[in-house]
C-alpha atoms as a PDB file:
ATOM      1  CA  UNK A   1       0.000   0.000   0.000  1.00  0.00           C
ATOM      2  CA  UNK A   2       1.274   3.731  -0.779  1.00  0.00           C
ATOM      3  CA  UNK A   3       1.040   4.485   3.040  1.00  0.00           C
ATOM      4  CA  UNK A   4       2.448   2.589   6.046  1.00  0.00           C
ATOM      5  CA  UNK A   5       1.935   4.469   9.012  1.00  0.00           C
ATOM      6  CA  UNK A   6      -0.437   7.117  10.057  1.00  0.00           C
ATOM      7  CA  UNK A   7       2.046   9.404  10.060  1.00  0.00           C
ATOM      8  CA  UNK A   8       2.811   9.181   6.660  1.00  0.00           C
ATOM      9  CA  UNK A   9      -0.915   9.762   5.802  1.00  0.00           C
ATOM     10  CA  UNK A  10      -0.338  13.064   8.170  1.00  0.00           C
ATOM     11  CA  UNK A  11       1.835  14.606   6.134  1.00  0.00           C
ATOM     12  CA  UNK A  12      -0.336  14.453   3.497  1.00  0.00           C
ATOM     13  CA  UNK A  13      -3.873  15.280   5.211  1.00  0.00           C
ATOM     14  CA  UNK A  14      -2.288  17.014   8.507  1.00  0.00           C
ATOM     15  CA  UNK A  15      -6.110  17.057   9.661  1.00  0.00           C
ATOM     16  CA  UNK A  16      -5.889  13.329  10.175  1.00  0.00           C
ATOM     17  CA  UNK A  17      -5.549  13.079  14.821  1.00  0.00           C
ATOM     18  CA  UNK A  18      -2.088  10.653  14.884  1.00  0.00           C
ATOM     19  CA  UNK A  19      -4.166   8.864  17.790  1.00  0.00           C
ATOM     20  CA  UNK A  20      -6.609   7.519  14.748  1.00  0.00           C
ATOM     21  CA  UNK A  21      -6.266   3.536  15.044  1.00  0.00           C
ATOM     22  CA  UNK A  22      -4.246   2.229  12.552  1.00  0.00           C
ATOM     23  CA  UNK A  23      -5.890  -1.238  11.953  1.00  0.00           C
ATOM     24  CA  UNK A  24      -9.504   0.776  11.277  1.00  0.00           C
ATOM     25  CA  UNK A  25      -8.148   3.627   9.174  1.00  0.00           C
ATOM     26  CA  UNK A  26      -5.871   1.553   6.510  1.00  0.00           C
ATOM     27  CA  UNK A  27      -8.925  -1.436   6.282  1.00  0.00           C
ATOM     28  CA  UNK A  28      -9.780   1.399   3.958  1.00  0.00           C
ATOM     29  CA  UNK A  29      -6.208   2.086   2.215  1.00  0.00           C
ATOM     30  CA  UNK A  30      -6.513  -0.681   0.251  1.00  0.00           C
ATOM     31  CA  UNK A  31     -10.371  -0.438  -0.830  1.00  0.00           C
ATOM     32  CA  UNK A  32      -9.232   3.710  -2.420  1.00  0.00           C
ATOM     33  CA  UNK A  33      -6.441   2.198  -3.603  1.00  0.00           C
ATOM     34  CA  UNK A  34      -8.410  -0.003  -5.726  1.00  0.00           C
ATOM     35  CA  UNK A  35     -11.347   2.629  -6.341  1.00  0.00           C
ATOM     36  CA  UNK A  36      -9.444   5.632  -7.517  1.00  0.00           C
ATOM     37  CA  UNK A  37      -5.974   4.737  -8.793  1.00  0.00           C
ATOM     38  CA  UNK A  38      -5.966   1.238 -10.088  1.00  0.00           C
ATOM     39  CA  UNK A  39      -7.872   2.142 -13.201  1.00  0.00           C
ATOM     40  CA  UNK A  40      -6.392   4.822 -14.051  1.00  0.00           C
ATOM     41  CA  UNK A  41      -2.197   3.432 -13.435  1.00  0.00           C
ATOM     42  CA  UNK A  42      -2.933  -0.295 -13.458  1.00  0.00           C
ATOM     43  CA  UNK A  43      -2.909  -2.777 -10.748  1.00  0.00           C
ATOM     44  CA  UNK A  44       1.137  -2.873 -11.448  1.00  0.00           C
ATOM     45  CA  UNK A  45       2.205   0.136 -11.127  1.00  0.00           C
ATOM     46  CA  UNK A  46      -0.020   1.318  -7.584  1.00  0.00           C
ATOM     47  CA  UNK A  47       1.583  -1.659  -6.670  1.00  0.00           C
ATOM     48  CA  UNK A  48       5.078  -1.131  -7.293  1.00  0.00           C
ATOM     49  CA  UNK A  49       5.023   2.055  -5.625  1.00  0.00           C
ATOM     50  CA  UNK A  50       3.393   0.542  -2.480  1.00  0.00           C
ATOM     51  CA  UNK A  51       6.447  -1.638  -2.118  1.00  0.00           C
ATOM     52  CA  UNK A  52       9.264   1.295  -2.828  1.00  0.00           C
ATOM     53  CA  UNK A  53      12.104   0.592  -0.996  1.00  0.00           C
ATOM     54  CA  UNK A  54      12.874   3.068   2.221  1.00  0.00           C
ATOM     55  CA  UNK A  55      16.159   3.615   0.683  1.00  0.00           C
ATOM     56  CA  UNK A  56      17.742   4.212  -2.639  1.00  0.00           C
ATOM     57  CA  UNK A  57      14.680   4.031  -4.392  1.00  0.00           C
ATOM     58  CA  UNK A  58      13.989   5.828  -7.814  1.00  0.00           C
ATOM     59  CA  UNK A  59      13.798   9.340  -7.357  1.00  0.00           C
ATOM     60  CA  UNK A  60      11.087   9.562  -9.959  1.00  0.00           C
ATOM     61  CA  UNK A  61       8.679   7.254  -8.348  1.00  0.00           C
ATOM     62  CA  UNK A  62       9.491   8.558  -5.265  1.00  0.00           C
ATOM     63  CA  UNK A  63       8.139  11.843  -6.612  1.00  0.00           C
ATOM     64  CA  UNK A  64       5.136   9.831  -8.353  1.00  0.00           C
ATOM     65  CA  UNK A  65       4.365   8.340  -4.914  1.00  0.00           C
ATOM     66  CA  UNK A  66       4.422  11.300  -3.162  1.00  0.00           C
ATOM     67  CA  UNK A  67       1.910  13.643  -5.694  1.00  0.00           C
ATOM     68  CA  UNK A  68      -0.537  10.377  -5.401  1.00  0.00           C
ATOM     69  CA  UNK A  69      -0.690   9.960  -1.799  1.00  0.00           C
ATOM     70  CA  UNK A  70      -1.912  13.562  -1.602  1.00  0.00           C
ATOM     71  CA  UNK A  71      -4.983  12.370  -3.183  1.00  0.00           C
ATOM     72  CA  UNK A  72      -5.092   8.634  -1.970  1.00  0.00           C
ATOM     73  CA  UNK A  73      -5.188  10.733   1.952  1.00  0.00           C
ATOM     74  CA  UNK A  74      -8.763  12.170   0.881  1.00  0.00           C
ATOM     75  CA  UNK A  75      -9.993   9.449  -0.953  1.00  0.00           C
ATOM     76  CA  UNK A  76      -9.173   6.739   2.057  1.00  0.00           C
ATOM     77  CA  UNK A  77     -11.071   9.364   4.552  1.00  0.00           C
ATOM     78  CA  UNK A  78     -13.976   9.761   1.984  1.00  0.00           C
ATOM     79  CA  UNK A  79     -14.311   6.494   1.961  1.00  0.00           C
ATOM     80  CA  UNK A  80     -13.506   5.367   5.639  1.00  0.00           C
ATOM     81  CA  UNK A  81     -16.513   8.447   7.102  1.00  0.00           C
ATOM     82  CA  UNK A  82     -19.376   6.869   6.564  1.00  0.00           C
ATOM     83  CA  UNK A  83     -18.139   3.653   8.889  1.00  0.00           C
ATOM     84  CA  UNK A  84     -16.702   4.881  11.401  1.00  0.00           C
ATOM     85  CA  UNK A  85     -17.548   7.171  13.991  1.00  0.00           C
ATOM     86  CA  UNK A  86     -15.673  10.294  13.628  1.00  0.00           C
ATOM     87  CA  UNK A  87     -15.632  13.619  15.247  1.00  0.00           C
ATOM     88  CA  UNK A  88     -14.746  17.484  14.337  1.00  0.00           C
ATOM     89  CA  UNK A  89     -12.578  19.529  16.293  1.00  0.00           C
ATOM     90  CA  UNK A  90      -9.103  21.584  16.833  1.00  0.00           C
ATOM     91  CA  UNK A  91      -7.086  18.704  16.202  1.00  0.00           C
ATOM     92  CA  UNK A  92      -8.705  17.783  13.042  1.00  0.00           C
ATOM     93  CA  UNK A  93     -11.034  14.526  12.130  1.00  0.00           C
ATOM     94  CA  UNK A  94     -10.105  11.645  15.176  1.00  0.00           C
ATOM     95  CA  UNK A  95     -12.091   8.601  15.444  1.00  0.00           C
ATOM     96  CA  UNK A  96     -14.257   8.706  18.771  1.00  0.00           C
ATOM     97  CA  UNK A  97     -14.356   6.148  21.282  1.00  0.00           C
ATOM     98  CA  UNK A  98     -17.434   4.282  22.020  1.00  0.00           C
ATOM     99  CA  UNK A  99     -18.284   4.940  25.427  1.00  0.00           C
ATOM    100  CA  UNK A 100     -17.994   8.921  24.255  1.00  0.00           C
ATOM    101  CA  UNK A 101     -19.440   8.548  20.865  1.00  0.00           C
ATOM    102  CA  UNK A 102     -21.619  11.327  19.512  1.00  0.00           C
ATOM    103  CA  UNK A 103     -22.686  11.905  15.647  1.00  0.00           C
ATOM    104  CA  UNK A 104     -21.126  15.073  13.855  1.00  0.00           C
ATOM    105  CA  UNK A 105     -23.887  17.574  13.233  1.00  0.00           C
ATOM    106  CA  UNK A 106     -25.108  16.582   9.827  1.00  0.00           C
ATOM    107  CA  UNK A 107     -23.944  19.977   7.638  1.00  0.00           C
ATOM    108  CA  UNK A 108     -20.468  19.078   9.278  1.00  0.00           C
ATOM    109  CA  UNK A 109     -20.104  15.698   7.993  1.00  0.00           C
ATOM    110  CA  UNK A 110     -21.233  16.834   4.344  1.00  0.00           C
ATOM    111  CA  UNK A 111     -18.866  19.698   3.956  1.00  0.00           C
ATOM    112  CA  UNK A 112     -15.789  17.379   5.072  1.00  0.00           C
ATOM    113  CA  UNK A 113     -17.762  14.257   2.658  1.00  0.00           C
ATOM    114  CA  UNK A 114     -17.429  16.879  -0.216  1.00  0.00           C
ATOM    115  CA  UNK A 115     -14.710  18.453   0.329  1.00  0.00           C
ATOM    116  CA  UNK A 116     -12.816  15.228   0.461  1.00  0.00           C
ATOM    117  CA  UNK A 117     -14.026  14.556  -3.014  1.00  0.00           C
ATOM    118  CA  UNK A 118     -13.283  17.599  -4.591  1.00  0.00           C
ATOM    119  CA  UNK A 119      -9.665  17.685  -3.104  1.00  0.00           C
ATOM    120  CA  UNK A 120      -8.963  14.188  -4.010  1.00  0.00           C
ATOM    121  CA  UNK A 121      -9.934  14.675  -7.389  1.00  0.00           C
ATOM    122  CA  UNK A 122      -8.055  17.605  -8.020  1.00  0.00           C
ATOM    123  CA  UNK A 123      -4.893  16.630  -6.642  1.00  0.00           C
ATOM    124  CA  UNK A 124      -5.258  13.266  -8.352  1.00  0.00           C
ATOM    125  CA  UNK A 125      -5.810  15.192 -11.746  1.00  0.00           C
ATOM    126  CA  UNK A 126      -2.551  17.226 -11.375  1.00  0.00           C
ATOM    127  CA  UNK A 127      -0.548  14.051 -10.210  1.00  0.00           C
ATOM    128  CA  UNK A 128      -2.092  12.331 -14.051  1.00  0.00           C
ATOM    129  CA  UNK A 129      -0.877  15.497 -15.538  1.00  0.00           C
ATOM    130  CA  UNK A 130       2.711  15.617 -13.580  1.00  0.00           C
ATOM    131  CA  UNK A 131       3.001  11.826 -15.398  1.00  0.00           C
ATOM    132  CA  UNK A 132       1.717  12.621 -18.597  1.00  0.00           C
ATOM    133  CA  UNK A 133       4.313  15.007 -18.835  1.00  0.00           C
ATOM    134  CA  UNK A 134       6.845  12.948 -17.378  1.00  0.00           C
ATOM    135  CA  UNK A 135       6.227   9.872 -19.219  1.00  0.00           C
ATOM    136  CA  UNK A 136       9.180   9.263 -20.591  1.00  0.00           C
ATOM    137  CA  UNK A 137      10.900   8.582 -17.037  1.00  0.00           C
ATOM    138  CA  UNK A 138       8.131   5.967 -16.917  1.00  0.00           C
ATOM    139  CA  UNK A 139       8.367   3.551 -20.081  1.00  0.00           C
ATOM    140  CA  UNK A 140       8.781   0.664 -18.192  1.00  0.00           C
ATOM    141  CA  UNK A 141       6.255   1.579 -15.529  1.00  0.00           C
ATOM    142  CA  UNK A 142       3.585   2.864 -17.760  1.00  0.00           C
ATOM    143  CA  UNK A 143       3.765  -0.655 -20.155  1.00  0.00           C
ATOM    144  CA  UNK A 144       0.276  -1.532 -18.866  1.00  0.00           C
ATOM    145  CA  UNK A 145      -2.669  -2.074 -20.575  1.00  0.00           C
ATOM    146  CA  UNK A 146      -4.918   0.100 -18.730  1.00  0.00           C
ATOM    147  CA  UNK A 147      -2.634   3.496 -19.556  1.00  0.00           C
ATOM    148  CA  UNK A 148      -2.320   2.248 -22.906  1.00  0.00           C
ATOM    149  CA  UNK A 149      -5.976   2.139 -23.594  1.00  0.00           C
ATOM    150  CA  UNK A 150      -6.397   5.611 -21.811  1.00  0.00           C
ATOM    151  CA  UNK A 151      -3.347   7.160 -23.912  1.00  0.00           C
ATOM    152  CA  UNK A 152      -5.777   6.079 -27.048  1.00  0.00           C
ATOM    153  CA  UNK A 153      -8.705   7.513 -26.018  1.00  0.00           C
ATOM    154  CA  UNK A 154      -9.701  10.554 -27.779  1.00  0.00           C
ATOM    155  CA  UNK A 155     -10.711  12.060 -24.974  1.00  0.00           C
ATOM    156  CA  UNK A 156      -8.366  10.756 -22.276  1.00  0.00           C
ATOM    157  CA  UNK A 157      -8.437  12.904 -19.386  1.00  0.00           C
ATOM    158  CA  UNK A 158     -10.565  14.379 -16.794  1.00  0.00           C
ATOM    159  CA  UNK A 159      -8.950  18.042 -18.073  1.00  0.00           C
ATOM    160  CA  UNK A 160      -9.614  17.630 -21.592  1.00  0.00           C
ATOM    161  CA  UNK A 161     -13.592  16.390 -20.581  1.00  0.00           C
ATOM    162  CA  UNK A 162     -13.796  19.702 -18.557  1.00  0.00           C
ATOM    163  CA  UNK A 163     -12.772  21.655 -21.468  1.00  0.00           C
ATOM    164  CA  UNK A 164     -15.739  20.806 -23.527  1.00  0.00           C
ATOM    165  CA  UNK A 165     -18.497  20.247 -20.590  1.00  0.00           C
ATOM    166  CA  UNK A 166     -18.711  22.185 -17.065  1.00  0.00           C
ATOM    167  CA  UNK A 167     -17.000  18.968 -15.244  1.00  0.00           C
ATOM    168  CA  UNK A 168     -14.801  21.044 -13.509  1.00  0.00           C
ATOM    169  CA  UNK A 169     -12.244  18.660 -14.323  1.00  0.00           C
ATOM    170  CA  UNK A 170     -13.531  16.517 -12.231  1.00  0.00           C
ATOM    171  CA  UNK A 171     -11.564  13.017 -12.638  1.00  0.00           C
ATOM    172  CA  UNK A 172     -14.147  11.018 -10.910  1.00  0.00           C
ATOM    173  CA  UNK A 173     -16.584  12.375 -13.386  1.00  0.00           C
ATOM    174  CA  UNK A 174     -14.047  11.132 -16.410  1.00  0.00           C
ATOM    175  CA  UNK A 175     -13.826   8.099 -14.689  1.00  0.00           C
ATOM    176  CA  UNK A 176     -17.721   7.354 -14.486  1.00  0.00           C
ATOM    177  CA  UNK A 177     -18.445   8.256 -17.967  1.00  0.00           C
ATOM    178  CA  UNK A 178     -15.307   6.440 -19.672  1.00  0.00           C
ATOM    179  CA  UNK A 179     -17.805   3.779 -20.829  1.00  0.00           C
ATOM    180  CA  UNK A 180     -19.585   5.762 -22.016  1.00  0.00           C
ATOM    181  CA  UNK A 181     -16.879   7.943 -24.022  1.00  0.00           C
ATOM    182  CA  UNK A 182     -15.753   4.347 -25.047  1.00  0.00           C
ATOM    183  CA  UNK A 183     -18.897   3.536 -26.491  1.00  0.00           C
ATOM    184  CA  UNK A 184     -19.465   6.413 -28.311  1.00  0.00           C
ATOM    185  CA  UNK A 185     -16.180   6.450 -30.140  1.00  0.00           C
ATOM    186  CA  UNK A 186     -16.646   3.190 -31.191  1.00  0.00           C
ATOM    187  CA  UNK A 187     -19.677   3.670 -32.233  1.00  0.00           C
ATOM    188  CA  UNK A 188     -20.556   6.839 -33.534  1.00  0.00           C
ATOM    189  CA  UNK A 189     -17.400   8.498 -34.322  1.00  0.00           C
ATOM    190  CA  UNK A 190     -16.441   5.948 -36.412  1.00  0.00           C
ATOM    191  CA  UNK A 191     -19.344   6.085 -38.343  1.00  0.00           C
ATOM    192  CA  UNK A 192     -18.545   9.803 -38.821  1.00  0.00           C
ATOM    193  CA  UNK A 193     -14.909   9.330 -39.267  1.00  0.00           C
ATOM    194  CA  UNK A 194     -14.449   5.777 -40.905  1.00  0.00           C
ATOM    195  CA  UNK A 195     -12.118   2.892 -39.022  1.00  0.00           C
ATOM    196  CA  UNK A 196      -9.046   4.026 -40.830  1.00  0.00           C
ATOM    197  CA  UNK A 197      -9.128   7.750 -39.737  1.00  0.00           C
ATOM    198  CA  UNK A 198     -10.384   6.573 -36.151  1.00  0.00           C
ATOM    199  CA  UNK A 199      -7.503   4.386 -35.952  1.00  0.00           C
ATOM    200  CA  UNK A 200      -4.845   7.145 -36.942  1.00  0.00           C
ATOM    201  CA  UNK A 201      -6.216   9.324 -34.692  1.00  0.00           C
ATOM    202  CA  UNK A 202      -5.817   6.721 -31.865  1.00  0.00           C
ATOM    203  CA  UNK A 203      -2.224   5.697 -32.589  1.00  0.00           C
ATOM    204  CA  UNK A 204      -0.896   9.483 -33.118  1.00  0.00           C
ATOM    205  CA  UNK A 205      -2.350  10.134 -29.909  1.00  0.00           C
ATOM    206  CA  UNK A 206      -1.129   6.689 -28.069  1.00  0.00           C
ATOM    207  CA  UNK A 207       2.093   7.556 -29.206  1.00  0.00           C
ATOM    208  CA  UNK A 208       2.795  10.362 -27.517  1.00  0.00           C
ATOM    209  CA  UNK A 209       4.148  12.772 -30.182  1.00  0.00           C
ATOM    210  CA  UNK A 210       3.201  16.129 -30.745  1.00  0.00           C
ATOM    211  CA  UNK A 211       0.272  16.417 -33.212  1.00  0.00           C
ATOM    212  CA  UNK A 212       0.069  18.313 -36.743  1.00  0.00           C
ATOM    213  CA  UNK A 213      -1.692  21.297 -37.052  1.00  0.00           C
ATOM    214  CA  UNK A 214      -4.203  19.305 -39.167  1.00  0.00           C
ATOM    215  CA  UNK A 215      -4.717  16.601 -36.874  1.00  0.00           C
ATOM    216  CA  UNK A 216      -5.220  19.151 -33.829  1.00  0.00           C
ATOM    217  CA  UNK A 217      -7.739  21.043 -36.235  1.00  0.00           C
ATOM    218  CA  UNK A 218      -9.608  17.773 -36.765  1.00  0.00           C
ATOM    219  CA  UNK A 219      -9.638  16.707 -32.933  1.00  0.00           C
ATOM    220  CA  UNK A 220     -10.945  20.239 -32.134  1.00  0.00           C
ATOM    221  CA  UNK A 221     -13.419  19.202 -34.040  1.00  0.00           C
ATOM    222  CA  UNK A 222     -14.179  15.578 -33.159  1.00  0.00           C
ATOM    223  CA  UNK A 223     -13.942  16.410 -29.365  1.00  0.00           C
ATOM    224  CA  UNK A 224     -16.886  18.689 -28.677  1.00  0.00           C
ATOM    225  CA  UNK A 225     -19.193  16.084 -30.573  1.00  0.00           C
ATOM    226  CA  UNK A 226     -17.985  13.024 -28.227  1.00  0.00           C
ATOM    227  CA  UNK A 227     -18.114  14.673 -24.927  1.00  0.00           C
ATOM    228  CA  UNK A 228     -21.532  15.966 -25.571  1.00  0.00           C
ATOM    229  CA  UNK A 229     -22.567  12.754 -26.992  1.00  0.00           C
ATOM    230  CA  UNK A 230     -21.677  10.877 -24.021  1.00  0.00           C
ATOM    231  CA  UNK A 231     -22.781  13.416 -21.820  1.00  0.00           C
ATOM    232  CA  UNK A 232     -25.956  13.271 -23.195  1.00  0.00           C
ATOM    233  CA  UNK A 233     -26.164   9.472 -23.000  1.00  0.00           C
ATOM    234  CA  UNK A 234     -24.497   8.663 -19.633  1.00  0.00           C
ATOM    235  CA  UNK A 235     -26.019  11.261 -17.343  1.00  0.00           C
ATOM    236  CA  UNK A 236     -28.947   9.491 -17.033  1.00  0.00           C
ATOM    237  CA  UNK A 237     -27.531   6.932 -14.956  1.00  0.00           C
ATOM    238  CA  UNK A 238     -25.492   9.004 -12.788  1.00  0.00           C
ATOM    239  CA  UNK A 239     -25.781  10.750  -9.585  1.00  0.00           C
ATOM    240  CA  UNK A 240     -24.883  14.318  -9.835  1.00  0.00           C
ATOM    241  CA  UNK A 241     -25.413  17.926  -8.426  1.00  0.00           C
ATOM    242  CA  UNK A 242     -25.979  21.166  -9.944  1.00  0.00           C
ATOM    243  CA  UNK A 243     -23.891  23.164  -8.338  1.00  0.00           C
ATOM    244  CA  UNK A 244     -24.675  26.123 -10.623  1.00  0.00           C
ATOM    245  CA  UNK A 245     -21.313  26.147 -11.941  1.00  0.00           C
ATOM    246  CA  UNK A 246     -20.313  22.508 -12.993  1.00  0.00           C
ATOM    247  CA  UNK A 247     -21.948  19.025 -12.673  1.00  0.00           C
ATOM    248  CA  UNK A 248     -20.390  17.509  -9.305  1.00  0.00           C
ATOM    249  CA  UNK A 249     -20.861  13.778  -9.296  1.00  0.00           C
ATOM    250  CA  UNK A 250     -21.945  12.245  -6.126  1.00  0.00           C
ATOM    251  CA  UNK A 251     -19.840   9.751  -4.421  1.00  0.00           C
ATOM    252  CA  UNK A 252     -21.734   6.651  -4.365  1.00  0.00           C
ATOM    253  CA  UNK A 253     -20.949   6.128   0.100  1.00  0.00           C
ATOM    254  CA  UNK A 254     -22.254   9.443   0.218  1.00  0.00           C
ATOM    255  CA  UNK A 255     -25.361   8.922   2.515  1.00  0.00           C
ATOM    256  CA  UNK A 256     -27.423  12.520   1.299  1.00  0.00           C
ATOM    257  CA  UNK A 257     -26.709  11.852  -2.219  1.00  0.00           C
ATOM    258  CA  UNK A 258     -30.310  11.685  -2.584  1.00  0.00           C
ATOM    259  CA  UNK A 259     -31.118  14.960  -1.111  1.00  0.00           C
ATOM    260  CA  UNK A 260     -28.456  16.138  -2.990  1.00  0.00           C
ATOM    261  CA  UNK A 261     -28.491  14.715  -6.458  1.00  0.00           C
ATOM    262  CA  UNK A 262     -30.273  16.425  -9.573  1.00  0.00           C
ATOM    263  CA  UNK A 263     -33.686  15.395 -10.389  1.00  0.00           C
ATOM    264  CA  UNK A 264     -35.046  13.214 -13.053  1.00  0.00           C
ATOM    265  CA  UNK A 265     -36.392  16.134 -14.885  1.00  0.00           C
ATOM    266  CA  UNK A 266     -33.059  17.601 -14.413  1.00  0.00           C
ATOM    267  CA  UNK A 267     -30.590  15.272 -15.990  1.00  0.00           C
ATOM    268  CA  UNK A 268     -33.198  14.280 -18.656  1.00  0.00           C
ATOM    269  CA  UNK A 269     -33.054  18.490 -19.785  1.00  0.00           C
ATOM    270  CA  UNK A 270     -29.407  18.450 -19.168  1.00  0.00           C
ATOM    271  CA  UNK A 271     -29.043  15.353 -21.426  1.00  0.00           C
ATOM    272  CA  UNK A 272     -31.497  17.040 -23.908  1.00  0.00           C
ATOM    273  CA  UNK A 273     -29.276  20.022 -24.170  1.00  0.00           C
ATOM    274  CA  UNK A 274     -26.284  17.968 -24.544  1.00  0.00           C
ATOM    275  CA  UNK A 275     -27.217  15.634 -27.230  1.00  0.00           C
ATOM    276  CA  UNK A 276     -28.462  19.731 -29.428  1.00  0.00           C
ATOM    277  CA  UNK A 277     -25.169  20.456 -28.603  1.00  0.00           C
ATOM    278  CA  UNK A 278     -23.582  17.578 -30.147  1.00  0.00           C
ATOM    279  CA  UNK A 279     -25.603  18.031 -33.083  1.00  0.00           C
ATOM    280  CA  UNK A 280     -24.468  21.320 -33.729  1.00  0.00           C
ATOM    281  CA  UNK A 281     -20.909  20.529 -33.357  1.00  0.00           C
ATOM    282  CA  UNK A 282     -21.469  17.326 -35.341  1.00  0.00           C
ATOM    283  CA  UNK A 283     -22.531  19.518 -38.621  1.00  0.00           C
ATOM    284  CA  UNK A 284     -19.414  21.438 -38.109  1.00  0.00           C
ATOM    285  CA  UNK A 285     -17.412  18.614 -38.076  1.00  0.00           C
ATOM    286  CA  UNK A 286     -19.858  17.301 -41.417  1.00  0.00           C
ATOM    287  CA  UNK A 287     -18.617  20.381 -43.046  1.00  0.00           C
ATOM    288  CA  UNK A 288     -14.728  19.549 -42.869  1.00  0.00           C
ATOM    289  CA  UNK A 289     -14.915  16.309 -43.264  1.00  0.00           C
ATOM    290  CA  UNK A 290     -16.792  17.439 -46.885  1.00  0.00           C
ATOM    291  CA  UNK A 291     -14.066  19.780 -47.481  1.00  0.00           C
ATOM    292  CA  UNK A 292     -11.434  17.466 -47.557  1.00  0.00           C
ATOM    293  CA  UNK A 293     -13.502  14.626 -50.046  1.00  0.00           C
ATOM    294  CA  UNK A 294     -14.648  17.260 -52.765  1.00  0.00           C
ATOM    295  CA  UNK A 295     -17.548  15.387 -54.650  1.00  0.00           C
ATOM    296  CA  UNK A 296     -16.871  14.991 -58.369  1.00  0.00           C
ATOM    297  CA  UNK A 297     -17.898  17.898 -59.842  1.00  0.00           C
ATOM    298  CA  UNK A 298     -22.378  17.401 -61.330  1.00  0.00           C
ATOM    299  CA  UNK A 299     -22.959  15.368 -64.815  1.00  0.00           C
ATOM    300  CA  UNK A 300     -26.233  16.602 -66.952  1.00  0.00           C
ATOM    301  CA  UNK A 301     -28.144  13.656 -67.627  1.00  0.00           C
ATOM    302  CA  UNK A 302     -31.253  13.901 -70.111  1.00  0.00           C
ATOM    303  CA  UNK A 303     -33.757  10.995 -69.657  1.00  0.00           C
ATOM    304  CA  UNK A 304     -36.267  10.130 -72.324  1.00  0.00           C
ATOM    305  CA  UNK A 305     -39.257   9.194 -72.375  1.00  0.00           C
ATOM    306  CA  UNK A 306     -40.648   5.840 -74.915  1.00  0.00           C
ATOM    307  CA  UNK A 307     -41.393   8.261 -77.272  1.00  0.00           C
ATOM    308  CA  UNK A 308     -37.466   9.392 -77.100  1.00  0.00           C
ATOM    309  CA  UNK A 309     -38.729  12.489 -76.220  1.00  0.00           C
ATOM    310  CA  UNK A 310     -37.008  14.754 -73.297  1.00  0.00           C
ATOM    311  CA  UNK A 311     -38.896  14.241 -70.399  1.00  0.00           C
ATOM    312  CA  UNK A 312     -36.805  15.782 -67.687  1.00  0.00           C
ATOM    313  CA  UNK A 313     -33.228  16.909 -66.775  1.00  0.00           C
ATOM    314  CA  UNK A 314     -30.815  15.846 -63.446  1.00  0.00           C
END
């Protein structure tokens, strides 16, 4: 596991009492590990850097280590608060003792439930971007086939969703609608694009290397169309808020998410709006694909009619 001690999850979240029980609060190291970084880095690499040596080990995963236990620290208490009693106070989030228990007051526990969220995902969004643009300290590392199939994804980061719908850049909202992106790429961008252009796209973008202007042209295209698309589709099945700003998405051990979480009527508008959206963009994109396969250029063809008379023109 990334962290060992409680002390080491301190120095990430210094809110954390050092008197929390060790045995209760890492049942749930493991369980985030799992949850929010194994499908974005693979099983193999979370794990490698869970069994870094204490000394000598490679300064770049080191580094790696350290960026992603800054985020694991808020995902393992989002996901440890709603089993365990825990209580609010100077020293920061303890666990209480039985004979003393007494439940946080109710607006307490959400802000900390949400603000775990949205500080996990951002840090874990800037430690994806720190390897991204270190990947080439990683090519043994980064061989797996989950970052592989990521790296080929036309839309392959929580960042790059957030530019094109209000995600905030959420990465747990990436995360929930990557089938979704998945299934609309397979599906209906290559009907617009064809296989072959789909597939070029994919391995110019897999591999790493700076794009042409043309190809960036065409993905500023493409883009728009396939996060509106699966926005439009996958929302339905989600649990988010409208915070009036961006779409937050519920964490699913989130007991209020309920209370909380947009109504039917809401996500099916929102999912309305999307899918005109993507229609809009989708012409554009019918335009330049046009552009670029000029039709040959219109024949005159007379018909006749039994009599071998002109009957009408095309």
């Amino acid at each position: 596991m990334l962290f060992n001690t409680v002390e080491e999850v301190k120095e990430s979240l210094g809110t954390v009492h050092a008197n929390v029980n060790v045995k209760t609060l890492f049942s749930f190291v493991s369980h985030a590990e799992q949850v929010h970084l194994v499908p974005m880095l693979g099983e193999g690499l979370v794990e490698q850097l869970g069994n870094l040596p204490a000394i000598a080990a490679p300064a770049h995963l080191v580094e790696l280590r350290l960026r992603l236990r800054r985020a694991l620290a808020y995902y393992v208490v989002l996901e440890a608060a709603p089993f365990i009693g825990i209580a609010f106070g100077e020293l920061g989030m303890s666990e209480q003792s039985t004979d003393k228990a007494a439940p946080s007051r109710q607006w307490v526990y959400n802000n900390f439930v949400e603000a775990a969220a949205a500080a996990g995902d951002k840090l874990l969004d800037l430690a994806l971007a720190w390897l991204d643009a270190h990947a080439a300290d990683f090519a043994d590392e980064l061989d797996s086939p989950e970052y592989r199939s990521r790296k080929r994804l036309l839309i392959a980061s929580a960042e790059e969703l957030g530019k094109y719908v209000a995600t905030a850049g959420s990465r747990r909202f990436f995360l929930a609608l990557l089938p979704t992106l998945r299934q609309v790429e397979d599906f209906e961008i290559s009907d617009l694009l064809g296989e072959d252009l789909l597939e070029q796209l994919r391995e110019g973008l897999a591999s790493g290397e700076a794009p042409s202007a043309e190809t960036r042209q065409l993905l500023g295209l493409v883009r728009p169309v396939l996060a509106h698309r699966a926005l439009a589709q996958g929302v339905l099945t989600m649990s988010v808020a409208l915070t009036g700003t961006s779409l937050r998405l519920l964490s699913d051990n989130e007991a209020v998410r309920e209370r909380q979480a947009a109504s039917a009527e809401a996500l099916s508008a929102l999912s309305q709006t999307a899918s005109a959206t993507a229609t809009k963009y989708q012409a554009k994109l019918a335009t330049y694909l046009d552009a670029l396969t000029p039709s040959a250029p219109p024949v005159s063809v007379e018909l006749h009619d039994n009599a071998g008379k002109p009957s009408f023109w095309v």
